[in-house]
Protein backbone atom coordinates (compact mmCIF):
# COMPACT_ATOMS: atom_id res chain seq x y z
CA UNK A 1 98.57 47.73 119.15
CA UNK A 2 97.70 49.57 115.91
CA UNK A 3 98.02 53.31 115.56
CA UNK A 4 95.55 55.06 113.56
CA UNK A 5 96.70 58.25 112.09
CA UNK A 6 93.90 61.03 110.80
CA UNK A 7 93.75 63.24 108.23
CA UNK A 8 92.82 66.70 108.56
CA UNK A 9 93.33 67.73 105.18
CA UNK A 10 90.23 65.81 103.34
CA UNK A 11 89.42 62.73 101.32
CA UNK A 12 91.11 64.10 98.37
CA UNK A 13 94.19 63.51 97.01
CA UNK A 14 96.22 66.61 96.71
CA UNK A 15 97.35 67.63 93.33
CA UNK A 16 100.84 66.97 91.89
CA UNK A 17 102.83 69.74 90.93
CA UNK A 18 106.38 70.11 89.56
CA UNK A 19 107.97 72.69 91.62
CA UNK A 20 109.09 75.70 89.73
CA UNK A 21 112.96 76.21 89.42
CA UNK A 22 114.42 78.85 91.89
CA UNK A 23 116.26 81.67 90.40
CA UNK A 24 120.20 81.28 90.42
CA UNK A 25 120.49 84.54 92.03
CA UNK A 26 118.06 87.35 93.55
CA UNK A 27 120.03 90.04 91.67
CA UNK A 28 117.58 92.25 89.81
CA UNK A 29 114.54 90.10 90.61
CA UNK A 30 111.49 91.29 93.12
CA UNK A 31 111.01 89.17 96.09
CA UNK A 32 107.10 89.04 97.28
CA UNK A 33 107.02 88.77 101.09
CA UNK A 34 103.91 87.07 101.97
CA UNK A 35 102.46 87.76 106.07
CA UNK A 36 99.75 84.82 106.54
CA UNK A 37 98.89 86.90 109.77
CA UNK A 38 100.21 84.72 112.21
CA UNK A 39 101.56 86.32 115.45
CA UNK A 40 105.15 87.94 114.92
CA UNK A 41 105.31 86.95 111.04
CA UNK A 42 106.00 91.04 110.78
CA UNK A 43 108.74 90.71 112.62
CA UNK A 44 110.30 88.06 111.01
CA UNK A 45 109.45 89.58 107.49
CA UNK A 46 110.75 93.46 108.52
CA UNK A 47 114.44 91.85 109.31
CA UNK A 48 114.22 90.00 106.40
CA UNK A 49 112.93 93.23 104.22
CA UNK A 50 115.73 95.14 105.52
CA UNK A 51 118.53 92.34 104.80
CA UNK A 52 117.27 91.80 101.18
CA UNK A 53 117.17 95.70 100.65
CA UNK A 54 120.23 96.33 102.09
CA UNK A 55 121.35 93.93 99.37
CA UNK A 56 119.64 95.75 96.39
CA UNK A 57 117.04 93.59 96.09
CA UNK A 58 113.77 95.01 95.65
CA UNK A 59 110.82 93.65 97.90
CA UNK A 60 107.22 94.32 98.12
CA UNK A 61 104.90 93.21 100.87
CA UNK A 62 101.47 91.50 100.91
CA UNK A 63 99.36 89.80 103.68
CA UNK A 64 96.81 86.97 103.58
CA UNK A 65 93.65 88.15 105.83
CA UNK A 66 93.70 85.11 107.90
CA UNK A 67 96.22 82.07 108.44
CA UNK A 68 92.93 79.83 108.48
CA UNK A 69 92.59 79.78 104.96
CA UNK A 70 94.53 79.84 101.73
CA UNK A 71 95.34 82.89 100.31
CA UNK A 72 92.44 84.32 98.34
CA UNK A 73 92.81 84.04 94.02
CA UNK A 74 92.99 87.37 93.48
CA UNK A 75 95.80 87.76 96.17
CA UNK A 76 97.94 84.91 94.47
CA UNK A 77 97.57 86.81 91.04
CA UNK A 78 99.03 90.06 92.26
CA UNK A 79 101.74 88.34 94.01
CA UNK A 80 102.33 85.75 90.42
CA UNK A 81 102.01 88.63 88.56
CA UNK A 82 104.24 91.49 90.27
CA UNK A 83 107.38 89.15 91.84
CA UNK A 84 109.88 86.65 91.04
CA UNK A 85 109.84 85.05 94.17
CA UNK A 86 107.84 84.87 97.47
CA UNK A 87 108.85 84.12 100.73
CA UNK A 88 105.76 83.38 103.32
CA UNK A 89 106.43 84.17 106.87
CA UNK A 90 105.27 81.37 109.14
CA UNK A 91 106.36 82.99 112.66
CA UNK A 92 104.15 82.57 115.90
């Protein structure tokens, strides 16, 4: 019996990137917290706000408008251009 597998993604091949290197420490930085506006991603990203704060770390929020699709250009830009890291809440 042979299993056939789908792809959902596309025909196309996704692109190859180098990941970026993490930051040795969060000290000083700003952390982006990304909601993709899944059920309870809030949640998830409040606790997390308030751990990271209570640590001295400063955090700023953002939100895609839907988990259906990427987040927009212009979204990605303010996030790449105001943090030094992101962390995308993925909670349901």
């Amino acid at each position: 019996m042979t299993l056939e597998v789908l792809d959902p993604t596309g025909g196309e091949a996704p692109a190859m990137r180098q990941p970026l290197p993490r930051p040795a420490s969060l000290k000083g930085k700003t952390v982006g917290l990304l909601d993709i506006s899944k059920p309870r991603g809030d949640v998830f990203l409040n606790h997390l706000e308030e751990q990271l704060n209570d640590q001295g770390i400063r955090t700023i929020r953002f939100a895609k408008p839907t988990f259906t699709k990427p987040a927009p250009v212009d979204l990605r830009q303010e996030i790449a251009s105001q943090c030094d890291a992101v962390i995308e809440a993925l909670a349901d």
